[in-house]
Each structure stands twice: as structure tokens, then as C-alpha cells.
Protein backbone atom coordinates (compact mmCIF):
# COMPACT_ATOMS: atom_id res chain seq x y z
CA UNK A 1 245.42 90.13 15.81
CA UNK A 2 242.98 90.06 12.94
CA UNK A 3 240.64 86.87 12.61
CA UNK A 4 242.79 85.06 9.51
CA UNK A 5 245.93 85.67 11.45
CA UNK A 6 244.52 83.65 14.41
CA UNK A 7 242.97 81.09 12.19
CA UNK A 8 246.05 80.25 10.33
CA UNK A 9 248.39 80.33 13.38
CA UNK A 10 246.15 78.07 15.14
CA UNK A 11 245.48 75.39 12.06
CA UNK A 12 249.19 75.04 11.88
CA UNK A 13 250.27 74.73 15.83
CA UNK A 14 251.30 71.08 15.82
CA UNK A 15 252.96 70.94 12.57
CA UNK A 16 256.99 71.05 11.86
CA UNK A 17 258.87 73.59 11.61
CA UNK A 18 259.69 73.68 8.11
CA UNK A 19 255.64 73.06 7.10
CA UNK A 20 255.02 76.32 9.63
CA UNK A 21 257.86 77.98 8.31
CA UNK A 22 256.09 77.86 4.61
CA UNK A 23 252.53 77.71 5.73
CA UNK A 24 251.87 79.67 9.34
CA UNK A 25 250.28 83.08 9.27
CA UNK A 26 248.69 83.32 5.92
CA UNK A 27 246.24 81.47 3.80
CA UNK A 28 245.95 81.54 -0.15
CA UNK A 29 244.17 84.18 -1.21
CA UNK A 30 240.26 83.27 -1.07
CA UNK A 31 239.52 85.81 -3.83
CA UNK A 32 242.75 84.84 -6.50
CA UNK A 33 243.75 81.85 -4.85
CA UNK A 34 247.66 83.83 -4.56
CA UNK A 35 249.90 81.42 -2.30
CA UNK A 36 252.22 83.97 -1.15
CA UNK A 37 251.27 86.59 0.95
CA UNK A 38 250.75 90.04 -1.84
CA UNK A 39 252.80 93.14 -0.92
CA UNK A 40 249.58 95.54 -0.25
CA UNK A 41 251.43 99.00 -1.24
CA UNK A 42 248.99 100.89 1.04
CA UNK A 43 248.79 103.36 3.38
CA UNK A 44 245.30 103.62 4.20
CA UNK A 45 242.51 101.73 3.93
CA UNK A 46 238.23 102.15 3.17
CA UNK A 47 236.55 101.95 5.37
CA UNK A 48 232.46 100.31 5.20
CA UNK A 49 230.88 103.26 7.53
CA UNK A 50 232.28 105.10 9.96
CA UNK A 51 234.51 103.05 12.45
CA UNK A 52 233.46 99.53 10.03
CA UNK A 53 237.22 97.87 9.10
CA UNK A 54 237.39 95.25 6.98
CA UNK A 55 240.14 92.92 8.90
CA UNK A 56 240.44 95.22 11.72
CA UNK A 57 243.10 97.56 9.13
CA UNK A 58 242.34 101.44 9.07
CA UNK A 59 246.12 102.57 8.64
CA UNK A 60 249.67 100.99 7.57
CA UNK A 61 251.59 101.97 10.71
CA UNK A 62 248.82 100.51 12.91
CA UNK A 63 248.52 97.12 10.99
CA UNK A 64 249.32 95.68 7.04
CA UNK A 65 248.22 92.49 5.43
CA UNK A 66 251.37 91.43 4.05
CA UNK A 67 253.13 92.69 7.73
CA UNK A 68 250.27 90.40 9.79
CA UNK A 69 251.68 87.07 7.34
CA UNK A 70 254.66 87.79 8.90
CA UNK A 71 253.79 88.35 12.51
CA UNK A 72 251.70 85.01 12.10
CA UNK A 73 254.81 83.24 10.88
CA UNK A 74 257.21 84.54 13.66
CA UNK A 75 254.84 83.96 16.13
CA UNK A 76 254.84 80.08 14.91
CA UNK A 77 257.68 79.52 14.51
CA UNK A 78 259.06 80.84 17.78
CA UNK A 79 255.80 78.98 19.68
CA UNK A 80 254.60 82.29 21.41
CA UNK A 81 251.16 83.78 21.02
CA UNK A 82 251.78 87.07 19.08
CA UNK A 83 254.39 88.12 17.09
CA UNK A 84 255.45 91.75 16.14
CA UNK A 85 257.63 92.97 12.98
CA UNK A 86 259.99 96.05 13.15
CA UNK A 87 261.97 98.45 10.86
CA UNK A 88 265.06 97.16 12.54
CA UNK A 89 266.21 95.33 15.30
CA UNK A 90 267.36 97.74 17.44
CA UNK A 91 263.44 99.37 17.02
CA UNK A 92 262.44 96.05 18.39
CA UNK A 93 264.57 96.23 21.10
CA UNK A 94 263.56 99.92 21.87
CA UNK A 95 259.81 98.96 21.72
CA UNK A 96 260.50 96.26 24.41
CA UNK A 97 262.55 98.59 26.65
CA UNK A 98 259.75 101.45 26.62
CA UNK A 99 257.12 99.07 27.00
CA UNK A 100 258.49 97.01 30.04
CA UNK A 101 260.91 99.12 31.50
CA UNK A 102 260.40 102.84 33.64
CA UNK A 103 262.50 105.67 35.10
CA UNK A 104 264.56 104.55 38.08
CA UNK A 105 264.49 101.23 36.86
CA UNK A 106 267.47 98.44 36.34
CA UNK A 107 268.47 96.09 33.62
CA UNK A 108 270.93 93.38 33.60
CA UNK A 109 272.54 92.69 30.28
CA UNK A 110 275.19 90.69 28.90
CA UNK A 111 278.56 91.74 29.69
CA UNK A 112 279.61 90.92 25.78
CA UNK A 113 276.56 92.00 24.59
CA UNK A 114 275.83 93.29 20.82
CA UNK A 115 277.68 96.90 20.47
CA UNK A 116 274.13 98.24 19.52
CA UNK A 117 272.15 97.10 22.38
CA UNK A 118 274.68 98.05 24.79
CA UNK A 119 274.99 101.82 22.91
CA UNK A 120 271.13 101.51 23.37
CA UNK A 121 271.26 101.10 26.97
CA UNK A 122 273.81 103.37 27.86
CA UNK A 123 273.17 106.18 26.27
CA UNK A 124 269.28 106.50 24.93
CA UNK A 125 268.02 104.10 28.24
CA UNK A 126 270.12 105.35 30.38
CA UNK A 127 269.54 108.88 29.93
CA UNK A 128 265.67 108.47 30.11
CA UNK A 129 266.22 106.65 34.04
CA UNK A 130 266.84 102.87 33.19
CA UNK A 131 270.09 102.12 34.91
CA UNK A 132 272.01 98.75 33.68
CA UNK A 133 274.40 96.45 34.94
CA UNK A 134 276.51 93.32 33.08
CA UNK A 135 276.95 90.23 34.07
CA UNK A 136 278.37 87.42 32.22
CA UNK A 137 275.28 85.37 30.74
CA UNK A 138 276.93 82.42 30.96
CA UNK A 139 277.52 82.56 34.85
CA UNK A 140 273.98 82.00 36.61
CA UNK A 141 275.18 82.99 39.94
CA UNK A 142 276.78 86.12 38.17
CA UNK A 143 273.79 87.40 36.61
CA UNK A 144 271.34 86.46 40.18
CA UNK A 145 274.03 88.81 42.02
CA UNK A 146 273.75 91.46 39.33
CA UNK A 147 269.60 91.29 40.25
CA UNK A 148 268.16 94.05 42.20
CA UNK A 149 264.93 92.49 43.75
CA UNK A 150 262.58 95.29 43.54
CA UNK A 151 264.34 97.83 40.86
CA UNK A 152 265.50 94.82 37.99
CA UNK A 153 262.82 95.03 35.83
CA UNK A 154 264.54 93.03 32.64
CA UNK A 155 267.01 90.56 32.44
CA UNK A 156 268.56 90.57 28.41
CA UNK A 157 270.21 88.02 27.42
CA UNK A 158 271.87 86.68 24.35
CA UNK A 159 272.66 83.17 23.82
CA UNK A 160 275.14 82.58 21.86
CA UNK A 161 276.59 86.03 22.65
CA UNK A 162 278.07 88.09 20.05
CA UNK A 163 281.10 87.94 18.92
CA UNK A 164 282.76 85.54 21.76
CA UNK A 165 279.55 83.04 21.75
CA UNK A 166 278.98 82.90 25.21
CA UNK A 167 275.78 80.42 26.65
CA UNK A 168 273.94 81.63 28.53
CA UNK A 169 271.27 78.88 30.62
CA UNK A 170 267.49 79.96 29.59
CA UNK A 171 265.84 77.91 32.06
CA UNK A 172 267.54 78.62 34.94
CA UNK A 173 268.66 82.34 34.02
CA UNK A 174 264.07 82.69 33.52
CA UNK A 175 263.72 81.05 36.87
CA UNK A 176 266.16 83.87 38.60
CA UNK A 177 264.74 86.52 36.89
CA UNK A 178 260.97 85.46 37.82
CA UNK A 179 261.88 85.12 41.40
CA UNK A 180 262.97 89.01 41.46
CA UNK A 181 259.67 89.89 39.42
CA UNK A 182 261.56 90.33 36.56
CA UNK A 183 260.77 89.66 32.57
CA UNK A 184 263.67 87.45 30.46
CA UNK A 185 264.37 88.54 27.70
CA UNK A 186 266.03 86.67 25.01
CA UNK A 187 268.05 87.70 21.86
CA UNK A 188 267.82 85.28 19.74
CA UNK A 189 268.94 85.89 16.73
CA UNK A 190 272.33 84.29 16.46
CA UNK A 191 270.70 80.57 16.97
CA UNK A 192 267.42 81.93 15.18
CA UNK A 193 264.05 80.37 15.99
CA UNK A 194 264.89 77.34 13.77
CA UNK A 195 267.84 75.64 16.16
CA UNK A 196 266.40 77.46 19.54
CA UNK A 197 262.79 78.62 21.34
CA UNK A 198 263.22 80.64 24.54
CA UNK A 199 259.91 80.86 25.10
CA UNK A 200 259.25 77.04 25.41
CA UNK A 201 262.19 77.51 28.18
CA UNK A 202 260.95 79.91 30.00
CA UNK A 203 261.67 83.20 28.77
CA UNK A 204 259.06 85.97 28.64
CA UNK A 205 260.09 87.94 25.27
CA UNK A 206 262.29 86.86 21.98
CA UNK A 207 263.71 89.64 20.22
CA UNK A 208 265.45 89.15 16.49
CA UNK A 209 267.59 91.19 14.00
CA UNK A 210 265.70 89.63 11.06
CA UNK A 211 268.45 91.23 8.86
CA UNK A 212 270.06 88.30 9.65
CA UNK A 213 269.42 84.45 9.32
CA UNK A 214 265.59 84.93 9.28
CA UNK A 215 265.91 87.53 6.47
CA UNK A 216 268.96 85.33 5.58
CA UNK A 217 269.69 86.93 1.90
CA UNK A 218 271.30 90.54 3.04
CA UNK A 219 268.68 92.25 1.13
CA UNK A 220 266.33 93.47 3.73
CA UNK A 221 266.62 95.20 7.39
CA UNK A 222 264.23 94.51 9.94
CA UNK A 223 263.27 93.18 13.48
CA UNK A 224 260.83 91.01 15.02
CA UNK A 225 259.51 90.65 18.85
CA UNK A 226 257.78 87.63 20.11
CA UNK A 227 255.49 86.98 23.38
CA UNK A 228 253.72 84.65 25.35
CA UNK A 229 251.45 86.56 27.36
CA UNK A 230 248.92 88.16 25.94
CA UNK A 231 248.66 90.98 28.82
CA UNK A 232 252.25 92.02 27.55
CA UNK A 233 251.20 91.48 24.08
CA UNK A 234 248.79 94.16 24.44
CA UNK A 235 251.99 96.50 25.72
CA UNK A 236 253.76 95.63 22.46
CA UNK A 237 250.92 96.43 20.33
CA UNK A 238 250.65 100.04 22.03
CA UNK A 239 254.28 100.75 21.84
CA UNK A 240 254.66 99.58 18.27
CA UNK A 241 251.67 101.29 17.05
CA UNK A 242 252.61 105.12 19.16
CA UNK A 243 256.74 104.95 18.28
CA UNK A 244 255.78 103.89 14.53
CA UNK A 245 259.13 102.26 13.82
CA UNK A 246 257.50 99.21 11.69
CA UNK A 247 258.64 97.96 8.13
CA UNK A 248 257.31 98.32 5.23
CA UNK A 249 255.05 96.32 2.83
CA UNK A 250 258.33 95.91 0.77
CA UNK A 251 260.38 94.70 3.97
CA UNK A 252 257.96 92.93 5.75
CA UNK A 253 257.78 91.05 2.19
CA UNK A 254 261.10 90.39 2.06
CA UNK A 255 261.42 89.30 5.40
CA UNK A 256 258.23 86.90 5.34
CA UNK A 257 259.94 85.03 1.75
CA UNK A 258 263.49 84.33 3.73
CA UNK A 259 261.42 83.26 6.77
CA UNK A 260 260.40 80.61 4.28
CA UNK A 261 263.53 79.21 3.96
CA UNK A 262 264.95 79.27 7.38
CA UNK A 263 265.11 75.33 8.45
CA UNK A 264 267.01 74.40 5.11
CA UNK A 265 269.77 77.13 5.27
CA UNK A 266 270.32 76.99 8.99
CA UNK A 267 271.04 73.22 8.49
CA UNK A 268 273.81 74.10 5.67
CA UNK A 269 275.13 77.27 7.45
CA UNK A 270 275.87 74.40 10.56
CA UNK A 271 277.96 72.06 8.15
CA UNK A 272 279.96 74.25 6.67
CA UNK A 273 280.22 76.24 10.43
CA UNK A 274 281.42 72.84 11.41
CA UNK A 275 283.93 72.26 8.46
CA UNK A 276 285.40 75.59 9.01
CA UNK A 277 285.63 74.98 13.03
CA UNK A 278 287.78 72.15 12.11
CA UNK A 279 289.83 73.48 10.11
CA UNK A 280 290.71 76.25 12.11
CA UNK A 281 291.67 73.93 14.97
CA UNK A 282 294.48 72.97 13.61
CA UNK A 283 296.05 75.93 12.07
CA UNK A 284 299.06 77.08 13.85
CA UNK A 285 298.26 80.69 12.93
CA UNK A 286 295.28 80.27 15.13
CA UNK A 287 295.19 80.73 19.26
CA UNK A 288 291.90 80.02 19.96
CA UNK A 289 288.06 78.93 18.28
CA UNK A 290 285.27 79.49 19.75
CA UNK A 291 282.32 77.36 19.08
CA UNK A 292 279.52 75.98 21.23
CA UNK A 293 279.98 72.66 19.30
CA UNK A 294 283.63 72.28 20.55
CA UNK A 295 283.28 69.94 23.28
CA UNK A 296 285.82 72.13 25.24
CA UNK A 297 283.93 75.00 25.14
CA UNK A 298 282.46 75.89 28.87
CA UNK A 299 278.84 76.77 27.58
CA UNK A 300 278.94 73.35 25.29
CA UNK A 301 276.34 71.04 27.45
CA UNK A 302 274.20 73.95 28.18
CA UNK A 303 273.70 74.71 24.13
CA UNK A 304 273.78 70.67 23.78
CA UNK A 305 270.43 70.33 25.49
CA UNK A 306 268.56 74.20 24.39
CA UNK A 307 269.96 73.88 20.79
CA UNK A 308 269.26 72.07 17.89
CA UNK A 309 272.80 72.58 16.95
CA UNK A 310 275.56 75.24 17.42
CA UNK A 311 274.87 77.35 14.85
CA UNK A 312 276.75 79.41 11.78
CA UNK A 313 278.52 81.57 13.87
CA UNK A 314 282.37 81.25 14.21
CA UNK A 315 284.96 83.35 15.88
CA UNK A 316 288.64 82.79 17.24
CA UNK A 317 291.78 84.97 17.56
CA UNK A 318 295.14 84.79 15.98
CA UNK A 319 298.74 84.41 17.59
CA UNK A 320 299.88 87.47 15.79
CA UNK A 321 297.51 89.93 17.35
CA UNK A 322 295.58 92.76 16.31
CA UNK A 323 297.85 93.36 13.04
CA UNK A 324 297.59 89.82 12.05
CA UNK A 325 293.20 90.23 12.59
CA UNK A 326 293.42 93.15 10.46
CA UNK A 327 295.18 91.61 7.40
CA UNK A 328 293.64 88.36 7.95
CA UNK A 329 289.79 90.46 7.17
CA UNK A 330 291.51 92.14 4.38
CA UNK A 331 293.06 89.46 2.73
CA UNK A 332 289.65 87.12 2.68
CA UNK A 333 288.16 87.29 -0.57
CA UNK A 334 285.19 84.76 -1.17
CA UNK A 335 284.28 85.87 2.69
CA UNK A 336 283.34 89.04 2.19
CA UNK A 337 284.81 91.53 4.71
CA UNK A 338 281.52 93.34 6.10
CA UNK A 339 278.94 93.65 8.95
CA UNK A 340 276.18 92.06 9.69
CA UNK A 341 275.53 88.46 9.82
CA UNK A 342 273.18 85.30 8.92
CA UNK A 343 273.14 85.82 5.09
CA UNK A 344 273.78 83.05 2.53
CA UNK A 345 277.02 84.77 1.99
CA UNK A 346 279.75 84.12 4.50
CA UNK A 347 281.30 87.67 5.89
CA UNK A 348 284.30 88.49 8.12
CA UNK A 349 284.56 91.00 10.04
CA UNK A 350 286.98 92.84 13.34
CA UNK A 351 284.93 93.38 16.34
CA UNK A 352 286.93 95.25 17.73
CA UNK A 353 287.31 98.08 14.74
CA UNK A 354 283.81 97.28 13.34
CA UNK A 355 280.47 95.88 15.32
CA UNK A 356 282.04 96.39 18.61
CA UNK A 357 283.65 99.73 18.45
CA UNK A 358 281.16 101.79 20.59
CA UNK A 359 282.18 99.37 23.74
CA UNK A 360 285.83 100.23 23.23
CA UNK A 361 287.34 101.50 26.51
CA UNK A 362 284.55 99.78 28.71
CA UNK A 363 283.99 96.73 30.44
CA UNK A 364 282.34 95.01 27.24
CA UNK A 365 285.20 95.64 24.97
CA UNK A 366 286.31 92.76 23.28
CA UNK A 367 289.81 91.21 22.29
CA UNK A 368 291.94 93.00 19.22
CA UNK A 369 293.05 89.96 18.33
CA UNK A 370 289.57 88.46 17.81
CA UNK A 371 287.37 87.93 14.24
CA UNK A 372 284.07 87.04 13.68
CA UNK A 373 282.67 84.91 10.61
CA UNK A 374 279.46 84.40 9.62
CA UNK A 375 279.62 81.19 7.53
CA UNK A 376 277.36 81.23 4.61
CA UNK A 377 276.07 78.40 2.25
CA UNK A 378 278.87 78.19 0.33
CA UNK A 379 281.00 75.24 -0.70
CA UNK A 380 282.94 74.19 2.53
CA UNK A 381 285.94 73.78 0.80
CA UNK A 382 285.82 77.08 -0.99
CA UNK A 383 285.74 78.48 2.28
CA UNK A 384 288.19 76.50 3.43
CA UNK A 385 290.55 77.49 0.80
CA UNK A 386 289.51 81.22 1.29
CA UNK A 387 290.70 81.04 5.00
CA UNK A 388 294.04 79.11 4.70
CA UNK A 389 295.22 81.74 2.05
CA UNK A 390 293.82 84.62 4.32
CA UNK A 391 295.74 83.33 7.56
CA UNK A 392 298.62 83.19 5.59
């Protein structure tokens, strides 16, 4: 961590989120007075002697000015002590995996986890030693059973889950794993940092897709990693710096300017979430909605008391089946069918066809009958509209 990372992160500790959000891990320029973090397009860097860095910076991969803004900010925002930006959320993931996990090891992970994570596991983990098991992360006795004291190095969880939105308890799922001598590890991109911080619950390691709501504009792909401990830190800054898979000046831009922005869109992408969840409810086309604000859904209390609120996530299933999915996707037009998620445009997408193909046939595979939205900042009612006309 160079010295104006620490400074700034430090000076901005106790504030709110939003005032962190705008303010934590960068200072205005002292030289130009700039009060947004400048996109150094640079790979390498003079140094004053042989071995004398200016900021600690000798090479792009190993650290960036406009990349450390951004670790600063995450690392606020999230309330750990260091924060780490990657080309991609999966390369976060993989950084984490190689840096805490070894040959002959064992992983627990969601049994709906993200189609990407699981491909991750099973076939690039798996095939270097790490064995894996799934557990529903909503079921704390489920995922202590699926423990092997001794040989569990990780427990992964995401909370919600994607696509059926699954809870899973962070507090006493980190208590479980701790007692085995294994990390947490939390996925939190779906709430994003603004409605939920594992780390103040007890988890050992955040990972995000910052494509998503901390990006937020579908303009930029990238990752993030955040930690507590600083002994682990140090494992994260190894890994990230020998596997090289970090973004860009451009990205890490990008990334740092939606960051900005977080508290204010998460807030509209839970109203309209909330409009469209009622709506839905009483549509005879549809057989089930699944949202952790529904009072009736089982992982409600649980994301009552670790959430801010429930989110801009929506999916349910139809009563006409997989057909019925497909045209409803098709049909949408101011939801824009597509992958991905946490943009201010609302998507739709299948599961089954699209994010979640590569766990069709397994355990993990999820209902044809199912779609996922990501609601967008949009005007409710537009989306409203959109839907109703789509069911149809």
C-alpha cells in the first residue's frame, strides 16, 4: 500500500458511505489540484537511482496510481484493510483460490452458485487438487456437514445467490467455518458493498464482479478482492502481482467513477426492484417470485438484519414452463435481453440457456422455467409496462 493510499483511507474511516464512496482512496492532486483520480497511461515508471521509487511504483502490473484510488475506495467502502482490483471477476476469484487454497485440499461452495465460479472449481480447481463440495448456503447445518475439519480450507459463499437468491447467514456460516480452520469467503456482489459488509460479520475475504453494480454502467469489466488481515493481504498482493490478471488504467478508471455513484443507484435499483416484485405477485402468468424482501421468503429475516435492503435482483418462474421463459426474454423490449447484471439498464435473461448453462446436467442446475432480471434505474412503470406485455 503506498503512503497516500493509507493516508486517505485512514482520514476517511468514520465517514458515510456515500462521502467514502466519493472521497476514500485518493486525494486532489497536490501538484494540479485534479479531483478525480488521472488515468496514468503507463507502463513503467523512473526511477530516482537504482531501486529509489517514487510512491513505491516501478511497473503497471505490480501497482498504478489511478488502480491504488480504486483499491483505497473498495477497501473503504467494504471496511477491510486492503483492497485489490482485477481484470475480471472470475481473476479475482482465481487469485483467492491459488492464494488460500493447495493440492488435496476441499472447498465448500454454494449449491446454486454463479455458473462461472462453479466451471472454475470444477474444472481449472479441480484439476490442479482442490476438491469441492455444495451445500445449500442458506442451510447452516448443511454447509457445517459439508466441512471437512482438517482438508476444508474455504468456505464460498454467495448471499443472495444467483439466480434463485438464496441467504445465506454470514455470521454464523464465519463462525462454522473458523471452527474447522477454515477462511469465509463472501461473494458479494449481488447486494454490493453499499446494502451489505461481510467483513464487519465475520467473513475473512469479499470478492466482487465490479462489472456489475459497482461498475454499474455496463461499460467496463473488472473484479475486486477485499481483506481484513493483513497476513493474507500480503498473499493477495503476491498472487495478484505473479498471475498478472489486473485492469487497466482505462478500467480501473472506469470502475473507480461508477464506484462513485454506488449508494444513490443502489437505492433506486431497490424501488423499482420493489415495484416490479409487486407487480409480479399478482400476475396469473406467474408461479413463483423470489425476493429476499418478500416476507415469505425463507432467507427473509436473515437478509432483514445483514442487509440494508434486498437488493435489485429479481427472479421467478412462469406457469407455462420453459417455452413460456423463452418467449417471455424475447418478447421484453425496454429490458434488454442479455447477461450480466447491476447496470443502470434493466436486463433479462434464461439461466438456464444463458448464465447457468455450464451447470446443466449437475446438481447446481437450475429450473427451465426460471428468469432472472436485473432491474435498472428506469421508470418503474416503464418497466412495469415492459413486463405485463412480455408475460403476455
Amino acid at each position: 500500500m503506498s503512503e497516500q493510499q493509507h493516508r486517505t483511507e485512514h482520514n476517511w474511516k468514520a465517514s458515510g458511505f456515500e462521502t467514502r464512496a466519493i472521497h476514500a482512496g485518493y486525494e486532489p492532486d497536490p501538484m494540479t489540484g485534479a479531483v478525480i483520480p488521472p488515468i496514468y497511461a503507463t507502463s513503467t515508471y523512473k526511477q530516482d537511482g537504482v531501486g529509489g521509487l517514487r510512491g513505491g511504483y516501478e511497473y503497471s502490473r505490480s501497482g498504478n496510481p489511478t488502480r491504488t484510488a480504486l483499491e483505497g475506495a473498495l477497501a473503504a467502502l467494504e471496511e477491510g484493510e486492503r483492497g485489490f482490483a482485477f481484470a475480471s471477476g472470475l481473476a479475482a476469484e482465481d487469485t483467492v483460490i491459488r492464494s488460500v487454497c493447495r493440492p488435496g485440499g476441499h472447498v465448500v461452495i454454494p449449491d446454486d452458485a454463479y455458473g462461472g465460479t462453479y466451471r472454475l472449481f470444477d474444472k481449472v480447481a479441480k484439476v490442479w487438487g482442490v476438491e469441492h463440495s455444495p451445500a445449500a448456503v442458506s442451510d447452516v447445518d448443511a454447509v457445517r456437514a459439508a466441512i471437512r475439519p482438517g482438508q476444508t480450507s474455504v468456505v464460498w459463499v454467495e448471499t443472495p445467490t444467483n439466480p434463485l437468491l438464496n441467504i445465506g447467514e454470514i455470521e454464523a456460516l464465519a463462525g462454522d467455518a473458523h471452527e474447522a480452520g477454515a477462511l469465509l469467503v463472501v461473494d458479494n456482489t449481488f447486494a454490493s458493498p453499499y446494502l451489505q459488509q461481510p467483513l464487519t460479520l465475520g467473513a475473512d475475504i469479499v470478492v466482487h464482479s465490479t462489472t456489475k453494480y459497482v461498475g454499474g454502467h455496463s461499460d467496463v469489466v473488472g473484479g475486486a478482492v477485499v481483506v481484513r488481515d493483513l497476513e493474507l493481504a500480503d498473499a493477495i498482493t503476491f498472487h495478484q502481482n505473479a498471475l498478472g490478471a489486473v485492469p487497466g488504467p482505462f478500467d480501473a478508471f472506469l470502475t473507480h467513477r461508477g464506484l462513485k455513484t454506488l449508494g444513490v443507484r443502489m437505492d433506486r435499483h431497490c424501488d423499482n426492484a420493489e415495484r416490479v416484485v409487486e407487480f409480479l405477485t399478482g400476475h396469473p402468468a406467474v408461479s413463483q417470485v423470489i425476493y429476499p424482501g418478500l416476507q415469505e421468503h425463507p432467507g427473509h429475516a436473515v437478509a432483514a438484519r445483514q442487509m440494508k435492503r434486498f437488493g435489485g435482483m429479481v427472479s421467478f418462474r412462469v406457469t407455462g414452463g420453459e417455452a413460456h421463459a423463452l418467449a417471455v426474454c424475447e418478447n421484453a423490449e425496454v429490458f434488454t435481453l442479455g447477461e450480466s447484471l447491476g447496470g443502470v439498464e434493466s436486463l433479462i435473461e434464461h439461466p438456464g440457456r444463458m448464465t447457468h448453462a455450464s451447470v446443466a446436467g449437475t446438481d447446481l442446475e437450475v429450473p427451465a422455467d426460471l428468469i432472472r432480471l436485473s432491474v435498472g434505474i428506469e421508470s418503474a412503470d416503464d418497466l412495469i409496462a415492459d413486463l405485463d406485455r412480455a408475460l403476455g
